[in-house]
Protein backbone atom coordinates (compact mmCIF):
# COMPACT_ATOMS: atom_id res chain seq x y z
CA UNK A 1 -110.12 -29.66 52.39
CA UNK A 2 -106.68 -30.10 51.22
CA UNK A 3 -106.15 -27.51 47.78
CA UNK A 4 -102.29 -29.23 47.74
CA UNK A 5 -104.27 -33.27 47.22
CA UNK A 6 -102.36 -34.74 44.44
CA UNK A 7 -106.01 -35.76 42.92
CA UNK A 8 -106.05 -31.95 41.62
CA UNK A 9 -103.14 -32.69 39.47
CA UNK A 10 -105.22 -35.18 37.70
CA UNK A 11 -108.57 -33.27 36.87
CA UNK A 12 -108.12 -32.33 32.85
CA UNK A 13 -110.18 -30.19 31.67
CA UNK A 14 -110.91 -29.60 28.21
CA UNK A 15 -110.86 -26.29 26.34
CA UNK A 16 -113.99 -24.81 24.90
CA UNK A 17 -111.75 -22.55 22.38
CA UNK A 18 -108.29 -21.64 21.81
CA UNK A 19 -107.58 -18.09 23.07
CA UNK A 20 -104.13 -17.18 22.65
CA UNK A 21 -104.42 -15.21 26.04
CA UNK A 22 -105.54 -18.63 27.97
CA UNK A 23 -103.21 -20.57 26.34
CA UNK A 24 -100.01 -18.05 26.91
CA UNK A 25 -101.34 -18.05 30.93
CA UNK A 26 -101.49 -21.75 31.00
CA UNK A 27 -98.17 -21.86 29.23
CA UNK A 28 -96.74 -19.67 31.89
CA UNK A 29 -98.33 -22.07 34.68
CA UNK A 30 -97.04 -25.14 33.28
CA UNK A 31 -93.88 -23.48 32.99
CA UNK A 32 -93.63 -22.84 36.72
CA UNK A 33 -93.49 -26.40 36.67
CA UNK A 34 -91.97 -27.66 33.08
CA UNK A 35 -89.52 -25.67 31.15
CA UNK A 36 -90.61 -27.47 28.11
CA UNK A 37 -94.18 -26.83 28.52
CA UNK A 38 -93.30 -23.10 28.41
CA UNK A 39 -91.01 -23.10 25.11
CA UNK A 40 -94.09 -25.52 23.12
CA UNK A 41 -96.93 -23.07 24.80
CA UNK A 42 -94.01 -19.69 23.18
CA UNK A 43 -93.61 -21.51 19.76
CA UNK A 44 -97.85 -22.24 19.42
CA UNK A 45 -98.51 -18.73 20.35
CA UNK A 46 -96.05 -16.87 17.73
CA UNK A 47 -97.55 -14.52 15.35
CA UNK A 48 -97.81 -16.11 11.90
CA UNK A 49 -97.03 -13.91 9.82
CA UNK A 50 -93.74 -13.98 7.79
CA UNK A 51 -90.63 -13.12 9.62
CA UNK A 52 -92.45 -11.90 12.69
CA UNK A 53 -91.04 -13.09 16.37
CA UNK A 54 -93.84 -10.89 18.25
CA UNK A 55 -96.42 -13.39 20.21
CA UNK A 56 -99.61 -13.72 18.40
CA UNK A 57 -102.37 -12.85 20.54
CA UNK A 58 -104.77 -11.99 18.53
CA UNK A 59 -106.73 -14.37 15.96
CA UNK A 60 -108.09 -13.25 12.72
CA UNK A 61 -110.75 -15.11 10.64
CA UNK A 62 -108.77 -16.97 7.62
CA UNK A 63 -111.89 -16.31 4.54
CA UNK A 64 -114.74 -17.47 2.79
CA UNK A 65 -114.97 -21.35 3.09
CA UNK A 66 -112.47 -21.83 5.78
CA UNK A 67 -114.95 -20.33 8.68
CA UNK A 68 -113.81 -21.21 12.17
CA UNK A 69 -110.08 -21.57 11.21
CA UNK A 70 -108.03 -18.38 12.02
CA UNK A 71 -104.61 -17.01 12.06
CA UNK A 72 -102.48 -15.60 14.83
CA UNK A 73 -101.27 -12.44 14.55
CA UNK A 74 -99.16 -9.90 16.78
CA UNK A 75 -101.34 -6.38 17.05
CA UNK A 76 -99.51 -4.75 14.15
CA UNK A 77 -100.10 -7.48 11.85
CA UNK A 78 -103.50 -8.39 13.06
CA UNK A 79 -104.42 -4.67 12.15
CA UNK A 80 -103.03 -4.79 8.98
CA UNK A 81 -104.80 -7.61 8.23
CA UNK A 82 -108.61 -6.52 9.28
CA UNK A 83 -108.02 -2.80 7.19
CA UNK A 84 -107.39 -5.36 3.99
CA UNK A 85 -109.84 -8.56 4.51
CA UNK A 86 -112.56 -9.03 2.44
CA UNK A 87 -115.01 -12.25 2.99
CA UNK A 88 -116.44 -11.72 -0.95
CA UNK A 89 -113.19 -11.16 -2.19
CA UNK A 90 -113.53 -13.37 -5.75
CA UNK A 91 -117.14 -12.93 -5.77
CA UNK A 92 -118.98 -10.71 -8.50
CA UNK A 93 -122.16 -8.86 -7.78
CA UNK A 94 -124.61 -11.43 -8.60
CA UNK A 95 -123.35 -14.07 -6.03
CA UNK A 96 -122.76 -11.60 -3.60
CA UNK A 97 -126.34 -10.86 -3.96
CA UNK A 98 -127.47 -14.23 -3.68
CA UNK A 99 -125.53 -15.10 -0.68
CA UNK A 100 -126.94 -12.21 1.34
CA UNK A 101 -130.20 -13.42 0.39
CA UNK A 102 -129.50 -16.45 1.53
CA UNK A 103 -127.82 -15.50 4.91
CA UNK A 104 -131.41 -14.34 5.66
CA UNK A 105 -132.22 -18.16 6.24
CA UNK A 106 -129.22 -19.51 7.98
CA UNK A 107 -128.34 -20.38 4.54
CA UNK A 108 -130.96 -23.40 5.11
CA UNK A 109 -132.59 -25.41 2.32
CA UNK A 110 -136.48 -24.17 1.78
CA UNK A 111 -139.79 -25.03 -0.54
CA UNK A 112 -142.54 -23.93 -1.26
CA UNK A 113 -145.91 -24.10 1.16
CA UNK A 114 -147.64 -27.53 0.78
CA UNK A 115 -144.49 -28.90 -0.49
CA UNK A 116 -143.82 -32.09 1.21
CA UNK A 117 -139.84 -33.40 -0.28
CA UNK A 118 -139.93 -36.19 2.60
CA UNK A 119 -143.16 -37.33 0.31
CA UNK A 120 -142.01 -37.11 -2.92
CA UNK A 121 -140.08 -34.06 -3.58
CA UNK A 122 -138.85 -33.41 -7.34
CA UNK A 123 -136.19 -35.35 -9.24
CA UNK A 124 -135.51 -39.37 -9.43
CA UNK A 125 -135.06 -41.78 -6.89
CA UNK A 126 -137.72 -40.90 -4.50
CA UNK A 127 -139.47 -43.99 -4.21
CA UNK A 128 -143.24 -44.74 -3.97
CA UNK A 129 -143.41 -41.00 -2.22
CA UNK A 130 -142.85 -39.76 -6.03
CA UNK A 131 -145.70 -41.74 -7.78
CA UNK A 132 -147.91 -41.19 -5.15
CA UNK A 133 -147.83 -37.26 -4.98
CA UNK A 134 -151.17 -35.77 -7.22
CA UNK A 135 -150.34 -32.42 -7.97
CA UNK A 136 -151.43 -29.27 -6.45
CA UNK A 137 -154.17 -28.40 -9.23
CA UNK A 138 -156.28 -31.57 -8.03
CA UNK A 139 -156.55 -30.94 -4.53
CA UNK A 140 -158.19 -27.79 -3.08
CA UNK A 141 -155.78 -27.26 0.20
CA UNK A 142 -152.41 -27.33 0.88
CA UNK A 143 -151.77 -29.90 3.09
CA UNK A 144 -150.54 -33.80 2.40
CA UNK A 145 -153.49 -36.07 3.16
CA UNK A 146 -151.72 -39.20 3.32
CA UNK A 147 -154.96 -40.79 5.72
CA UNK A 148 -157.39 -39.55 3.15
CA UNK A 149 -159.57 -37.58 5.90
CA UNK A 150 -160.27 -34.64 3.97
CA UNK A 151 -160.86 -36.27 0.71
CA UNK A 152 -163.12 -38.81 2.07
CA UNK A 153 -165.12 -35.29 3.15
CA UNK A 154 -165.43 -34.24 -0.29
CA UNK A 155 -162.69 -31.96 0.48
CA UNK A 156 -160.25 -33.51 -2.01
CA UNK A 157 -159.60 -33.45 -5.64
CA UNK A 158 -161.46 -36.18 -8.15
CA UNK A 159 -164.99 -36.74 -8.42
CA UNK A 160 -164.87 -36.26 -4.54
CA UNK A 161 -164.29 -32.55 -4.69
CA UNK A 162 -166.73 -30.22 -3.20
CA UNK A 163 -167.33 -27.64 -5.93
CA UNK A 164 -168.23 -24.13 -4.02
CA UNK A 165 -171.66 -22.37 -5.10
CA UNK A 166 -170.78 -19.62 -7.38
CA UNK A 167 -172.60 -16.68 -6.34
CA UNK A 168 -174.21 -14.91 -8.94
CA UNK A 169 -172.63 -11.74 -10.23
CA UNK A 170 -174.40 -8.61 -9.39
CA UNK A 171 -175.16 -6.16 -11.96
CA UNK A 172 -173.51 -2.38 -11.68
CA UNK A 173 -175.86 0.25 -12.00
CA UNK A 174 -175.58 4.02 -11.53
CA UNK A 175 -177.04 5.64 -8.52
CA UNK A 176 -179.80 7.10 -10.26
CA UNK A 177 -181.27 3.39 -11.61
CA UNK A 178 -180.55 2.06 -8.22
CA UNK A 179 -182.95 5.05 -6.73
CA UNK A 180 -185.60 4.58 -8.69
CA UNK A 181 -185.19 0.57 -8.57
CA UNK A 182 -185.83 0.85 -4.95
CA UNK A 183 -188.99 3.60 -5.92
CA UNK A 184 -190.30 0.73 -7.48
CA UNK A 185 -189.58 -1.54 -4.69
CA UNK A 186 -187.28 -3.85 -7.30
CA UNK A 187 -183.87 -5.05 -6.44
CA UNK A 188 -181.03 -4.46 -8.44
CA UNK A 189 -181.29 -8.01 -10.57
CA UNK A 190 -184.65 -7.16 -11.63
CA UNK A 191 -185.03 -7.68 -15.46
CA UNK A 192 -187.48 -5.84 -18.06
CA UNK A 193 -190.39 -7.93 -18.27
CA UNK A 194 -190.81 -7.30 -13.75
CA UNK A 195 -190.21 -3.64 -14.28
CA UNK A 196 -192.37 -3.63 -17.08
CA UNK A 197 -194.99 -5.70 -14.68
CA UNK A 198 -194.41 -3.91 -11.37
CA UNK A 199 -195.05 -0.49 -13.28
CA UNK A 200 -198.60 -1.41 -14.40
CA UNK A 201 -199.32 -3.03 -10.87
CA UNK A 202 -197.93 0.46 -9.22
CA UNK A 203 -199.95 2.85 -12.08
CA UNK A 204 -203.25 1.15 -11.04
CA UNK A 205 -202.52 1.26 -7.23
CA UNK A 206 -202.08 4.54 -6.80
CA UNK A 207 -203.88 6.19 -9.89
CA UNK A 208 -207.00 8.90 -8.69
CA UNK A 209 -209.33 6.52 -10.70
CA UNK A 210 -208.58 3.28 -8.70
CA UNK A 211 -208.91 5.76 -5.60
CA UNK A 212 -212.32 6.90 -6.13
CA UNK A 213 -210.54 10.43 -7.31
CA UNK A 214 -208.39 10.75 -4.27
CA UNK A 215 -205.87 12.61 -5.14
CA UNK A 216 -203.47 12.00 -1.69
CA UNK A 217 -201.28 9.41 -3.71
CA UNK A 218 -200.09 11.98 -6.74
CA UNK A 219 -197.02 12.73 -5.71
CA UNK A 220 -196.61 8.53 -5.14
CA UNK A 221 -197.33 8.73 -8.98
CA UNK A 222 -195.15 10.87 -10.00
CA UNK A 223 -192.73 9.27 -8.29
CA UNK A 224 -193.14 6.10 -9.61
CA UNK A 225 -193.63 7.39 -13.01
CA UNK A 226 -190.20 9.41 -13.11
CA UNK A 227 -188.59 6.39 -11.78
CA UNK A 228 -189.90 4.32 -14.83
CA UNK A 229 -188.72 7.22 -17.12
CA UNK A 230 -185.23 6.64 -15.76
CA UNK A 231 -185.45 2.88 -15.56
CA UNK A 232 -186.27 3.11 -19.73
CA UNK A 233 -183.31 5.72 -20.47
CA UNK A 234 -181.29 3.47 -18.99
CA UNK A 235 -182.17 0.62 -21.16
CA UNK A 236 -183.84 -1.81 -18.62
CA UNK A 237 -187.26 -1.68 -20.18
C-alpha cells in the first residue's frame, strides 16, 4: 500500500476534545507544511492570562455555571489559579448544602414512590391525567392502575376495597395468670364467667368425694385451687 496516496491528505478527522498538547503537535505538523497554520495553531495555544506570552498548555475549569468551558494557562499561571479556585465561591452554607445533596442524584429531578407526574403530577395544565388521579388515601397500593385490574379484584379504593380482618387484640397478662390459665386448661382470652365455670367442672373432677375417696388426684386439687386463687387476685373472677 502506498502511505504517500494523495487520498490520505483528504481523510479529516474530527477532534474528540481540545488538548492544548494535540493541538500544539498538529500545529507543528501543519507547519511542516504551512507557515500560517503554525502562527494560528501559536496564537490559539497562548496562555490567557494578562500580559503572559508563555504557551498555554494547560486548561483550567472556568466556575460554577460555565462547566466544560476552560481557560488556558502557562504552568505558573495555571498553578496560581488551582491554589485560588473555588466552585461555591458566592454560595452561603445553605445552598452549598443543598447542592451536595443534590449531586448525590446526578442533580436529576425525583418524587415520591407511587408518584406517577407523566399521569397527573401536581400543578395546572396537566390535562385529563390531573382529574383522573384519586389520591393515595383511597387506594391501598402504590401503583397506577390505569386498566383497573386490581380494583376490579377488590384490591382498590371505593366500595370495591377489600377491608383486611382485624385480628383481635390479645390481652397482656403476667406470667403468673398465664401459669395458672394454662393449670386450668384456659387460654389467655378466657373471661370470668369460663373461669368461674371451668373451676366448678375441675373441683368436682378431681375432688376425693367424686373419686370414691381416692385421694391420688390431691395434689391436681391443689393445683387447680391455687391457680383459681391467683386467677381472683388478679381480678379475672
Amino acid at each position: 500500500m502506498d502511505l504517500n496516496s494523495p487520498l490520505f491528505d483528504r481523510i479529516r478527522i474530527k477532534p474528540t476534545c481540545d488538548d492544548p498538547k494535540q493541538g500544539a503537535k498538529a500545529g507543528t505538523r501543519a507547519g511542516a507544511r504551512t507557515g500560517a497554520g503554525a502562527g494560528t495553531a501559536a496564537a490559539e495555544a497562548a496562555c490567557e492570562a494578562t500580559g503572559c506570552t508563555h504557551p498555554g498548555l494547560y486548561r483550567a475549569p472556568k466556575g460554577r455555571k460555565q462547566e466544560g468551558q476552560y481557560w488556558r494557562f502557562c504552568i505558573d499561571h495555571v498553578r496560581a489559579y488551582n491554589a485560588a479556585y473555588n466552585y461555591f465561591d458566592g454560595m452561603n452554607d445553605a445552598a452549598v448544602e443543598a447542592y451536595q445533596k443534590d449531586a448525590m442524584i446526578g442533580h436529576r429531578p425525583t418524587w415520591s414512590m407511587g408518584v406517577n407526574p407523566a399521569a397527573g403530577g401536581e400543578g395546572k395544565g396537566q390535562g385529563q391525567g390531573a382529574k383522573a388521579a384519586k389520591p393515595e388515601a383511597e387506594r391501598d397500593w402504590a401503583y397506577a392502575d390505569p386498566l383497573g385490574i386490581l380494583r376490579a379484584n377488590g384490591l382498590g379504593g371505593g366500595a370495591n376495597r377489600r377491608q383486611a380482618p382485624q385480628e383481635p387484640q390479645r390481652p397482656r397478662h403476667s406470667a403468673a395468670v398465664r401459669k395458672a390459665l394454662d393449670v386450668m386448661g384456659l387460654d389467655e382470652n378466657a373471661d370470668a364467667a369460663a373461669i368461674k365455670a371451668q373451676y366448678k367442672t375441675l373441683v368436682k373432677r378431681f375432688h376425693p368425694d367424686a373419686n370414691g375417696g381416692d385421694r391420688s388426684f390431691e395434689d391436681r386439687l391443689r393445683d387447680i385451687i391455687r391457680a383459681h386463687d391467683v386467677l381472683r387476685a388478679a381480678g379475672m373472677c
